[in-house]
N, C-alpha and C. Protein backbone atom coordinates (compact mmCIF):
# COMPACT_ATOMS: atom_id res chain seq x y z
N UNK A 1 -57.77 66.37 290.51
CA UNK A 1 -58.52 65.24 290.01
C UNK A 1 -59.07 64.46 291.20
N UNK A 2 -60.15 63.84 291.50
CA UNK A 2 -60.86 63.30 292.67
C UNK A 2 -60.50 61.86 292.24
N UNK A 3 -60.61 61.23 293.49
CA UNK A 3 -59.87 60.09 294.01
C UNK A 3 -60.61 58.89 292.76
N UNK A 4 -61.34 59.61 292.78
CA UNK A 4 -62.53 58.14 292.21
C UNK A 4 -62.78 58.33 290.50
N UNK A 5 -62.31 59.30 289.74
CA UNK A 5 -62.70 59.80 288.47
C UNK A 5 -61.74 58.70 287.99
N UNK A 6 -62.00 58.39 286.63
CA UNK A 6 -61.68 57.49 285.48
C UNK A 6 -60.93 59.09 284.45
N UNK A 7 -60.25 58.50 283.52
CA UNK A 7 -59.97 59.36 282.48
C UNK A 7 -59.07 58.44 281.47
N UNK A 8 -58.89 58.53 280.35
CA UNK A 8 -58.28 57.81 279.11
C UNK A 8 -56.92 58.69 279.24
N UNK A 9 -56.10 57.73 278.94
CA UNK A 9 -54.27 58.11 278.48
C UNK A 9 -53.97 57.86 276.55
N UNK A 10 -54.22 59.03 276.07
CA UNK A 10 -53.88 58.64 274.73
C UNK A 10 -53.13 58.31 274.36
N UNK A 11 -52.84 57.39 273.52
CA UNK A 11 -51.14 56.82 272.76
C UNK A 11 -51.66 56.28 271.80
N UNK A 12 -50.36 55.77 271.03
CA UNK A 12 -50.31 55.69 269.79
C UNK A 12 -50.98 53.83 269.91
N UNK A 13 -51.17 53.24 271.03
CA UNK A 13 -51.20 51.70 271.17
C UNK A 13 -52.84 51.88 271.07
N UNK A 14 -53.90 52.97 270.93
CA UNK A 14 -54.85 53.10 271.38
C UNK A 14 -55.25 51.50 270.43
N UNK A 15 -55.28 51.65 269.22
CA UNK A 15 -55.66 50.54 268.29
C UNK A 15 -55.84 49.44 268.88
N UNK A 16 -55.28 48.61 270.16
CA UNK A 16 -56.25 47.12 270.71
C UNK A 16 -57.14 47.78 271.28
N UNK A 17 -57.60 48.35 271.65
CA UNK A 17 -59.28 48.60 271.86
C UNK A 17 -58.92 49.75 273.58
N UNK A 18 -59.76 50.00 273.75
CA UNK A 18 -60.38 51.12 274.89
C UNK A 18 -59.90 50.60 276.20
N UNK A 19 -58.92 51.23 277.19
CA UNK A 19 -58.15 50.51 278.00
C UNK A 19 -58.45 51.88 278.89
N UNK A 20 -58.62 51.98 279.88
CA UNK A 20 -59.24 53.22 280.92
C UNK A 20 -58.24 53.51 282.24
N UNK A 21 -57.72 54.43 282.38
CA UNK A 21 -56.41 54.18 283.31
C UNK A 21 -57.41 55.02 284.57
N UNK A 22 -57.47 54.64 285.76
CA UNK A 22 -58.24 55.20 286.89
C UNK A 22 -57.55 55.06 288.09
N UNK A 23 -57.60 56.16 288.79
CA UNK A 23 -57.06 55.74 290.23
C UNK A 23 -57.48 54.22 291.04
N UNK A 24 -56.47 53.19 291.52
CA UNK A 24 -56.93 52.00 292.14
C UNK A 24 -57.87 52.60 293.16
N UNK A 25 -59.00 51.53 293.49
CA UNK A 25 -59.56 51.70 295.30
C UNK A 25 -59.33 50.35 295.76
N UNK A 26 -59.61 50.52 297.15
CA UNK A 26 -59.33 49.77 298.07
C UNK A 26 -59.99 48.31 297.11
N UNK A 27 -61.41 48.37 296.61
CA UNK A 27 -61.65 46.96 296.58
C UNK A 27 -61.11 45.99 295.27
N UNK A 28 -59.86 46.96 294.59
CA UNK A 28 -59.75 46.42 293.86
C UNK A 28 -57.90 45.78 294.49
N UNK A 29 -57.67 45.73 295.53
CA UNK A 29 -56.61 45.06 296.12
C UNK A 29 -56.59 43.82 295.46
N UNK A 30 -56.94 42.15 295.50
CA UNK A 30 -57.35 41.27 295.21
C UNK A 30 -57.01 41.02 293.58
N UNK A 31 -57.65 41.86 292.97
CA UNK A 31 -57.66 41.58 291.15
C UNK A 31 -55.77 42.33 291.02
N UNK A 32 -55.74 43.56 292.00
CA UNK A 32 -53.95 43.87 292.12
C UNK A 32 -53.06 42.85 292.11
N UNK A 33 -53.49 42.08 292.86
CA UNK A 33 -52.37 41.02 293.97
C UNK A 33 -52.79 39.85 292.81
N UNK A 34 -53.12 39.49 292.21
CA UNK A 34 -53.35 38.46 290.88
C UNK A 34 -53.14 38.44 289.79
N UNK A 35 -53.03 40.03 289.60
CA UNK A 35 -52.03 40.25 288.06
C UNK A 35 -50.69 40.05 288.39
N UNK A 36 -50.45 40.95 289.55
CA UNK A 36 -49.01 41.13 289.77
C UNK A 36 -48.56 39.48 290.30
N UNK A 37 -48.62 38.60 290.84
CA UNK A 37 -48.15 37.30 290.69
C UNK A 37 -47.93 36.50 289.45
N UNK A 38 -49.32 36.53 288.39
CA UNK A 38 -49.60 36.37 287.13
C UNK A 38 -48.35 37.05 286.03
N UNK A 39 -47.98 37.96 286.15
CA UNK A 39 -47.36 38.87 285.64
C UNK A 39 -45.93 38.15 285.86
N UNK A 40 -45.78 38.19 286.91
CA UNK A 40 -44.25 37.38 287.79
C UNK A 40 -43.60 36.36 287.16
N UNK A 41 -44.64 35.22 287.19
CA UNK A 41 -44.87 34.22 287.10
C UNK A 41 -44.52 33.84 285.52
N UNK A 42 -45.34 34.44 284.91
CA UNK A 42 -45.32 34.43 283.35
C UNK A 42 -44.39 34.95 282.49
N UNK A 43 -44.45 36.37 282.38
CA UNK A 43 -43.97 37.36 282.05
C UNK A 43 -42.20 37.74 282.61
N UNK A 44 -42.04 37.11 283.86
CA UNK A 44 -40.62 36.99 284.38
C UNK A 44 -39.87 35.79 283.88
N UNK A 45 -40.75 34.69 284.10
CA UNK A 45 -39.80 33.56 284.20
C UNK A 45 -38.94 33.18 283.14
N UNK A 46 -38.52 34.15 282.01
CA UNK A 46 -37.91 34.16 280.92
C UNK A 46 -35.97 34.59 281.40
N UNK A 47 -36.04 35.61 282.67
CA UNK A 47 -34.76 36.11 283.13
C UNK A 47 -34.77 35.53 284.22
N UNK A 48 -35.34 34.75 285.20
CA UNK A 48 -35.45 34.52 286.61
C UNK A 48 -36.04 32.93 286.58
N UNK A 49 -34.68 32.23 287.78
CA UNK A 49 -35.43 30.45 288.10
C UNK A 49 -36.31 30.50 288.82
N UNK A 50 -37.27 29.46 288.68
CA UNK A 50 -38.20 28.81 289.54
C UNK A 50 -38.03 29.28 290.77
N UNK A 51 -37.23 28.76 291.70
CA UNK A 51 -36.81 29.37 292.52
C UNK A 51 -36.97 30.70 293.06
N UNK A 52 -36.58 31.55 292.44
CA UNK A 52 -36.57 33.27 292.58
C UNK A 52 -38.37 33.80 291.94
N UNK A 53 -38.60 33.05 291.24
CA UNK A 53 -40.23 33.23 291.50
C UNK A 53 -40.85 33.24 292.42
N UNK A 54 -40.71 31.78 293.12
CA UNK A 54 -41.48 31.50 293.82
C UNK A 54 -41.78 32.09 295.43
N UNK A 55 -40.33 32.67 295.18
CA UNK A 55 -40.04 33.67 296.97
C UNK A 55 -40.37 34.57 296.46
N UNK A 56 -40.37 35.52 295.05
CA UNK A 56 -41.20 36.76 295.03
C UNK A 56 -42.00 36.73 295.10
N UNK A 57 -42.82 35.91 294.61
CA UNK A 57 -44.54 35.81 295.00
C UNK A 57 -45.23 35.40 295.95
N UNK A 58 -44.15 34.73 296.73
CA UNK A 58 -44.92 34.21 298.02
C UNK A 58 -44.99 35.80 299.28
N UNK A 59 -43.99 36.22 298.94
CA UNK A 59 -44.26 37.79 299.73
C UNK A 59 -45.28 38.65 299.49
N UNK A 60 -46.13 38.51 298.62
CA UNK A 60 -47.15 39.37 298.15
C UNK A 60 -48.28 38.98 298.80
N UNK A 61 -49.04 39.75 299.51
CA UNK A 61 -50.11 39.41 299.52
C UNK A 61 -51.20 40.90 299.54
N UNK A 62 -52.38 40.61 299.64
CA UNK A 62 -53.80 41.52 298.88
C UNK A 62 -53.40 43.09 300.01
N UNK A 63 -52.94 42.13 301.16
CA UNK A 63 -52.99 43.44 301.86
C UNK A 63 -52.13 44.33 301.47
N UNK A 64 -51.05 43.77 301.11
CA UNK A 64 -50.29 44.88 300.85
C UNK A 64 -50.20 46.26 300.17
N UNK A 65 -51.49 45.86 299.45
CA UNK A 65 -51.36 47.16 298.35
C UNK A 65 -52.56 48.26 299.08
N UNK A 66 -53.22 48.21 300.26
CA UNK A 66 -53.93 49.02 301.04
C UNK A 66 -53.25 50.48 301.09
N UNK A 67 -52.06 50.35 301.85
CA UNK A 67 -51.56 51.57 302.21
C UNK A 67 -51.55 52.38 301.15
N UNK A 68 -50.67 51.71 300.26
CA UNK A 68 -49.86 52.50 298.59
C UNK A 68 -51.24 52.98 297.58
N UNK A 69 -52.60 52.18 297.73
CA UNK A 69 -53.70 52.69 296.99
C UNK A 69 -54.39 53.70 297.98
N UNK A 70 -53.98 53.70 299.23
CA UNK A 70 -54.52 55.53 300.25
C UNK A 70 -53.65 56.49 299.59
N UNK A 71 -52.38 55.87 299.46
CA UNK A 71 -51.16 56.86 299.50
C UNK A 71 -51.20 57.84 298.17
N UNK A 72 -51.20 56.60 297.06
CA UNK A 72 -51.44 57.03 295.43
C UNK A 72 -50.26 57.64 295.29
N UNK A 73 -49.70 58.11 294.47
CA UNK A 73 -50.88 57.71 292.76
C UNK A 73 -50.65 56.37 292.92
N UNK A 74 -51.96 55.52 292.71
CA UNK A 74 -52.32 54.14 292.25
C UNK A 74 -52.84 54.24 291.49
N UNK A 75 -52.72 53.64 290.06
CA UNK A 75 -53.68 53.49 289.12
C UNK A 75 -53.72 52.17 288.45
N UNK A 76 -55.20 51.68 288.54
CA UNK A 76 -55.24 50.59 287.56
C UNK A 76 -55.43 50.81 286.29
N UNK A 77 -55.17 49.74 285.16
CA UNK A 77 -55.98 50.01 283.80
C UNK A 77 -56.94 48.68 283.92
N UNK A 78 -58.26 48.87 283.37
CA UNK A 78 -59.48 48.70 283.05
C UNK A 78 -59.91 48.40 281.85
N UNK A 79 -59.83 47.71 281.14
CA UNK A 79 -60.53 46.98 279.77
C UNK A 79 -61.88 46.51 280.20
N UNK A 80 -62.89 46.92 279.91
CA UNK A 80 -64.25 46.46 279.90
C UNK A 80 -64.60 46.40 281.37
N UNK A 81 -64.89 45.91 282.49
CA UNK A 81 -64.98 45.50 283.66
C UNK A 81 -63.98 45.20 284.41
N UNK A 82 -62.75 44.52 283.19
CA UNK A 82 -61.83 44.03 284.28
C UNK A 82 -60.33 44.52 284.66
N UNK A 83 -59.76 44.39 285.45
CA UNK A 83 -58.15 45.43 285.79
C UNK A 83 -57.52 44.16 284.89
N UNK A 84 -56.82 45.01 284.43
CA UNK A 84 -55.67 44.83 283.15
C UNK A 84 -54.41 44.77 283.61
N UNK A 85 -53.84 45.70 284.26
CA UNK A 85 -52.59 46.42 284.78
C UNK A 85 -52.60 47.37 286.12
N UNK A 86 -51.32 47.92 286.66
CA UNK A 86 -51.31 48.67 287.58
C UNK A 86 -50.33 49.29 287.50
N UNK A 87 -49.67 50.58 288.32
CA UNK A 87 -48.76 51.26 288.33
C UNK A 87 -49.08 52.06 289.63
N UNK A 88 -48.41 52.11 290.90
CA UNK A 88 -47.95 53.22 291.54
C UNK A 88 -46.94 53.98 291.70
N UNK A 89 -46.68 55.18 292.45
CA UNK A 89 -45.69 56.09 292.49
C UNK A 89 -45.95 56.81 293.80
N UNK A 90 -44.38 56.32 294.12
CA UNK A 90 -44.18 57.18 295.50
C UNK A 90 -43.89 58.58 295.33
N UNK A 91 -44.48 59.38 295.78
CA UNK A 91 -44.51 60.53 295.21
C UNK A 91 -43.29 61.34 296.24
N UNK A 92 -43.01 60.72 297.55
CA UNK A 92 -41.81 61.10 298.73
C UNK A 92 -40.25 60.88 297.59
N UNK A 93 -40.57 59.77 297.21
CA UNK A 93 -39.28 59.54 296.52
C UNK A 93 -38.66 59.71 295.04
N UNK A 94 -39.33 59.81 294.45
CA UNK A 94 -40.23 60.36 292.70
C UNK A 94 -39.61 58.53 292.26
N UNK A 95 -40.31 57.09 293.13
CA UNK A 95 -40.46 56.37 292.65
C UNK A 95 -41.33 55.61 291.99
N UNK A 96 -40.93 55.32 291.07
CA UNK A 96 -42.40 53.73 290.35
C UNK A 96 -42.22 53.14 291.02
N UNK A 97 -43.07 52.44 292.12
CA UNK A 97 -42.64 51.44 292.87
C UNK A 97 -43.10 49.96 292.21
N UNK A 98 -44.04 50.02 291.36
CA UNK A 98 -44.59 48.75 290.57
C UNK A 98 -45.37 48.93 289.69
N UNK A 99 -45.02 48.87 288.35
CA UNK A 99 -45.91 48.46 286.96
C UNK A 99 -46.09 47.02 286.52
N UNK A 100 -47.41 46.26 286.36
CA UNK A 100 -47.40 44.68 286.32
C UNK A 100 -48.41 45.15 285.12
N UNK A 101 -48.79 44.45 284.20
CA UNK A 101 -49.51 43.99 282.90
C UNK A 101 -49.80 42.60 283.62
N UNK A 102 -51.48 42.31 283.32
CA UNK A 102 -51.96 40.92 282.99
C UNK A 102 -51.39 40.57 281.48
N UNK A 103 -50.48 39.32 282.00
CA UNK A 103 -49.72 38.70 280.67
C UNK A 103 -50.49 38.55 279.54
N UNK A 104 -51.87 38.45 279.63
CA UNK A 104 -53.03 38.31 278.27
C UNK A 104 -53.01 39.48 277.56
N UNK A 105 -52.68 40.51 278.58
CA UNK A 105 -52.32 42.00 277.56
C UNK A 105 -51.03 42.23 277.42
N UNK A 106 -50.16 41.52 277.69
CA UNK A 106 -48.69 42.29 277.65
C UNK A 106 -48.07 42.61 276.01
N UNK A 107 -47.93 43.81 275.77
CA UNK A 107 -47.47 44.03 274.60
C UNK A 107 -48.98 44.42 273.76
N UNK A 108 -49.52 44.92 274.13
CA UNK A 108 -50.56 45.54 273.71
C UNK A 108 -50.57 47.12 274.49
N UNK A 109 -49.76 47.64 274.51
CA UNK A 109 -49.91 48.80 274.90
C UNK A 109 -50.38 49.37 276.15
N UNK A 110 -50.77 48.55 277.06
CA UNK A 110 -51.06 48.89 278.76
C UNK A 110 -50.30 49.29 279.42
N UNK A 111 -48.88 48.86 279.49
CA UNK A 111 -47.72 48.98 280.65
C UNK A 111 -47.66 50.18 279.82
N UNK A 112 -47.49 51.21 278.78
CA UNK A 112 -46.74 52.10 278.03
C UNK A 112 -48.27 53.18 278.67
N UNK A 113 -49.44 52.60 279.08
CA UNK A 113 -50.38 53.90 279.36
C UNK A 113 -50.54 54.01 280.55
N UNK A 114 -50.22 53.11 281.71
CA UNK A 114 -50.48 53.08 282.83
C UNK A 114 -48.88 53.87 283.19
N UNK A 115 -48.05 53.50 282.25
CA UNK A 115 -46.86 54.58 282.31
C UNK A 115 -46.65 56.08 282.38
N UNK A 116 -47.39 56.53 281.13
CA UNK A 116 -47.62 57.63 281.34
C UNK A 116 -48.56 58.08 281.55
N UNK A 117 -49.34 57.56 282.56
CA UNK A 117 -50.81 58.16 283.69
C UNK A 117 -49.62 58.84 284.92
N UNK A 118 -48.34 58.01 285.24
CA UNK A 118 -47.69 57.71 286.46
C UNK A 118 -46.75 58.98 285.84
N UNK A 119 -46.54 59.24 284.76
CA UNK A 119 -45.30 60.04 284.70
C UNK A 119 -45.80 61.87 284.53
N UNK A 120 -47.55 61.68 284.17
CA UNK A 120 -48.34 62.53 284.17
C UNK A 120 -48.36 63.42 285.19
N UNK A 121 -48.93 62.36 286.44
CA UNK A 121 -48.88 62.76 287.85
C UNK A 121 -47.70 63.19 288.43
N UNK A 122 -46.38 62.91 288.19
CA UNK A 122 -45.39 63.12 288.55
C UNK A 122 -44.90 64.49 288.21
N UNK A 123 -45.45 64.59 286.88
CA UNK A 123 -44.70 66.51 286.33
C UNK A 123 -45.97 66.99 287.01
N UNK A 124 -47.27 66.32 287.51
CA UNK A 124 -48.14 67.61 288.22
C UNK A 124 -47.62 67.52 289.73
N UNK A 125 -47.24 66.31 290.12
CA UNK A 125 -46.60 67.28 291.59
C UNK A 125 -45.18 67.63 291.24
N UNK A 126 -44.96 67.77 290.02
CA UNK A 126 -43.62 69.00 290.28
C UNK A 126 -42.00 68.01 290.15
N UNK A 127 -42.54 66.41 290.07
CA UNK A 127 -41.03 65.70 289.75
C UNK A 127 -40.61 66.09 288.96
N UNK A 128 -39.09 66.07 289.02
CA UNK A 128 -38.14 66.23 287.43
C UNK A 128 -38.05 64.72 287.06
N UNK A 129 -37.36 64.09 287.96
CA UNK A 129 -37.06 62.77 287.71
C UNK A 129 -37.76 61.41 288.36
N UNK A 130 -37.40 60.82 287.10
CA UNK A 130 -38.40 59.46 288.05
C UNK A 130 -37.47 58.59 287.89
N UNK A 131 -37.19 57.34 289.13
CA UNK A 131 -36.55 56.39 289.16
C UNK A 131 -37.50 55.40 289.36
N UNK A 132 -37.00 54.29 288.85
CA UNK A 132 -37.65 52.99 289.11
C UNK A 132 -36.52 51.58 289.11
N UNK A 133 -36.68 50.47 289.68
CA UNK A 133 -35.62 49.76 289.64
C UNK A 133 -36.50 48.08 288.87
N UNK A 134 -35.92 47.76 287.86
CA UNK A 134 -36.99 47.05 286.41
C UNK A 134 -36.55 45.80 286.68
N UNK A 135 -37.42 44.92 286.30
CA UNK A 135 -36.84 43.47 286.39
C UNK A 135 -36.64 43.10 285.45
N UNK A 136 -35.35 42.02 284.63
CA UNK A 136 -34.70 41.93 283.77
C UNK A 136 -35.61 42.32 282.35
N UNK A 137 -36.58 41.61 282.72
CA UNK A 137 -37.31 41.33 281.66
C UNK A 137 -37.67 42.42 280.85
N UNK A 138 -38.04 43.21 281.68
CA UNK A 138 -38.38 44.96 281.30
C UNK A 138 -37.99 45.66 281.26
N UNK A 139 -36.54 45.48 280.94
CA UNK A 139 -36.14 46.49 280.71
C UNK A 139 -35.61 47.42 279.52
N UNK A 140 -35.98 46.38 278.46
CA UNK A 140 -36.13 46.71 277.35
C UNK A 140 -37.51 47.97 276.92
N UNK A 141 -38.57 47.73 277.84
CA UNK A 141 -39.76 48.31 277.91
C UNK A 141 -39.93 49.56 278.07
N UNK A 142 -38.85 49.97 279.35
CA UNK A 142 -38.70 51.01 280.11
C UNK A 142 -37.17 52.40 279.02
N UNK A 143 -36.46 51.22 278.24
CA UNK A 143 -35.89 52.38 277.43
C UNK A 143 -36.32 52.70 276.89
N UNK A 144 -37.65 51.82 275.70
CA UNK A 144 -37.75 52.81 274.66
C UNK A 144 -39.02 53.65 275.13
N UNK A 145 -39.14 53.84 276.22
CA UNK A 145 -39.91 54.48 277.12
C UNK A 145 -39.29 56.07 277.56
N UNK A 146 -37.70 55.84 277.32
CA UNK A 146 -36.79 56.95 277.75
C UNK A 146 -35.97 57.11 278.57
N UNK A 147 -36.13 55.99 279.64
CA UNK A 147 -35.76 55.26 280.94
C UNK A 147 -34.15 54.91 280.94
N UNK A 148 -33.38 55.31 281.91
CA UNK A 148 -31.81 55.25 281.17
C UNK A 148 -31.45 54.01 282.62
N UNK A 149 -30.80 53.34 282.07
CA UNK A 149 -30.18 52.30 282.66
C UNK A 149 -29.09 52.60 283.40
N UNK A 150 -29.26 52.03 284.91
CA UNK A 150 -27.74 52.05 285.52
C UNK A 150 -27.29 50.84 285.97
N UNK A 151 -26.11 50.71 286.78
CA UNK A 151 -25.29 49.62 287.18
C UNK A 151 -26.16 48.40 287.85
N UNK A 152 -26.43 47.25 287.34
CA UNK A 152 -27.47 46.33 287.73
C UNK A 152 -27.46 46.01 288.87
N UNK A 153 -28.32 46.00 289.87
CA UNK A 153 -28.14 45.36 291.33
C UNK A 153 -28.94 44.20 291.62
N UNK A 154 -28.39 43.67 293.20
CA UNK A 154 -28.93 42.44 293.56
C UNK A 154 -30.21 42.95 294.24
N UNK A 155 -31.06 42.41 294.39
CA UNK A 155 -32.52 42.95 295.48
C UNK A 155 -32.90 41.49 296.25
N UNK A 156 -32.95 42.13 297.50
CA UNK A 156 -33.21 41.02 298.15
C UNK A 156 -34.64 40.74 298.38
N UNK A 157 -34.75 39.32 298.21
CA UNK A 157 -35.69 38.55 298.71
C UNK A 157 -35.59 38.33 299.86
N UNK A 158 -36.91 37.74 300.62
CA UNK A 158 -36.39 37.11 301.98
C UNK A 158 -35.68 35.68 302.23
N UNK A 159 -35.29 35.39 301.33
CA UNK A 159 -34.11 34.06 301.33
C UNK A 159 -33.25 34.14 299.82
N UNK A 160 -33.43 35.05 299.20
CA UNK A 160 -32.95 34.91 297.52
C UNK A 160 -32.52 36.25 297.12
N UNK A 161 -31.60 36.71 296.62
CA UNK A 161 -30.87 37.59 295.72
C UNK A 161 -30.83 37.67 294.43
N UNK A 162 -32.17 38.35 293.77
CA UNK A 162 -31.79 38.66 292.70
C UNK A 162 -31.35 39.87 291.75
N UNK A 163 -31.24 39.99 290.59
CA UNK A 163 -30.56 41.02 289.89
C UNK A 163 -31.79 41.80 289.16
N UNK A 164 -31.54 43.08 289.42
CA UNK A 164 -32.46 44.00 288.84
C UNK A 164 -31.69 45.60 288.24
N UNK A 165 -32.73 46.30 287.39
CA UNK A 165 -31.69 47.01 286.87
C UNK A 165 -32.40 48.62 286.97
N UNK A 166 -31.80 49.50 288.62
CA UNK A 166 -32.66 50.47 288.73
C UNK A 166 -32.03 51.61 287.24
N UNK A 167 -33.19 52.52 286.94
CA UNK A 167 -33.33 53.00 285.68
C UNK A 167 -34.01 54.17 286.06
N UNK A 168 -33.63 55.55 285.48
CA UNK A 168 -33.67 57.10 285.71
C UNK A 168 -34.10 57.43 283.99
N UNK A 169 -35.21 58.65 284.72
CA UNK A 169 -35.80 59.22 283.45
C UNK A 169 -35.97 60.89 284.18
N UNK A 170 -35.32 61.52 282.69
CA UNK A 170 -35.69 62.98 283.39
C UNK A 170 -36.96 63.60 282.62
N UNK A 171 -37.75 63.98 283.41
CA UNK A 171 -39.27 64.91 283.15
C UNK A 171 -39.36 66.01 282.38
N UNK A 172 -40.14 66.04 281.22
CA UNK A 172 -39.83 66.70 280.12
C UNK A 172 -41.31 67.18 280.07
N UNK A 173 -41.54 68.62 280.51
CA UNK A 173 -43.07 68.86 280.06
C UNK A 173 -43.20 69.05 278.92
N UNK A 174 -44.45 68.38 277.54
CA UNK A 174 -44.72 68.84 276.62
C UNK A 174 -45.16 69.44 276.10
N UNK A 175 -44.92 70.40 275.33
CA UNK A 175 -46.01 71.74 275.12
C UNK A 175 -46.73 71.33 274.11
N UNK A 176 -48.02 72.05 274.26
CA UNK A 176 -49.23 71.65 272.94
C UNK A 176 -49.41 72.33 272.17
């Protein structure tokens, strides 16, 4: 598949409307780094204080996501013009390293397609298993996803410790 092609992830969420899962590029760093704070911010602060927000998000910034969108799989999702969501995967480690939903879509079926764009790519380079480590909030998201829960850990911030819950899924090709 070439770096730059678009393609649709079918699911059963198709019903809120036409959501386009595409490899990230570089210039979409910026609209990355604004969900994923947005996302944090919103969408977290239900399991996590003020506090522990505010040091996760202050570590983020646009650059960061340069390397990991050369590296790929990066993929954004796309509603009309604008990025919706994201998901990469380290493909060295068979990790998710980050799935974020813009909170205006959360629960509309994005995080569940930008999911399996990521878990797609993973049985084509040949993963069995994928790990990812979920923040409280999501992790309800990630079981009925298939995603099996292990012993919760602390993750450090650069001044703050919080609790997260890494989670293993084994790769199941489907036949058609």
């Amino acid at each position: 598949m070439s770096r730059e092609s678009d393609f649709k992830v079918r699911s059963k969420y198709d019903k809120y409307g036409a959501v386009t899962i595409r490899n990230a590029r570089q210039v979409d760093k910026g609209a990355i780094w604004e969900i994923h704070i947005r996302a944090i911010k919103e969408l977290c602060k239900s399991h996590y204080s003020e506090r522990e927000l505010q040091i996760w998000t202050e570590v983020l910034k646009p650059v960061r996501y340069e390397e990991q969108i050369s590296k790929g799989p990066f993929f954004v999702a796309v509603a009309g013009d604008s990025i919706i969501g994201f998901g990469n995967l380290n493909q060295k480690s068979g990790e998710i390293e980050a799935l974020y939903v813009d909170p205006e879509y959360a629960g509309r079926g994005v995080g569940i397609k930008i999911l399996q764009a990521l878990e797609n790519q993973a049985l084509d380079l040949g993963l069995k298993l994928l790990r990812l480590t979920s923040s409280l909030n999501a992790v309800r998201f990630y079981e009925r996803a298939g995603y099996k829960p292990q012993k919760q850990k602390r993750w450090l911030l650069p001044s703050e410790m919080v609790v997260c819950v890494p989670m293993v899924k084994e790769l199941v090709e489907e036949l058609s």
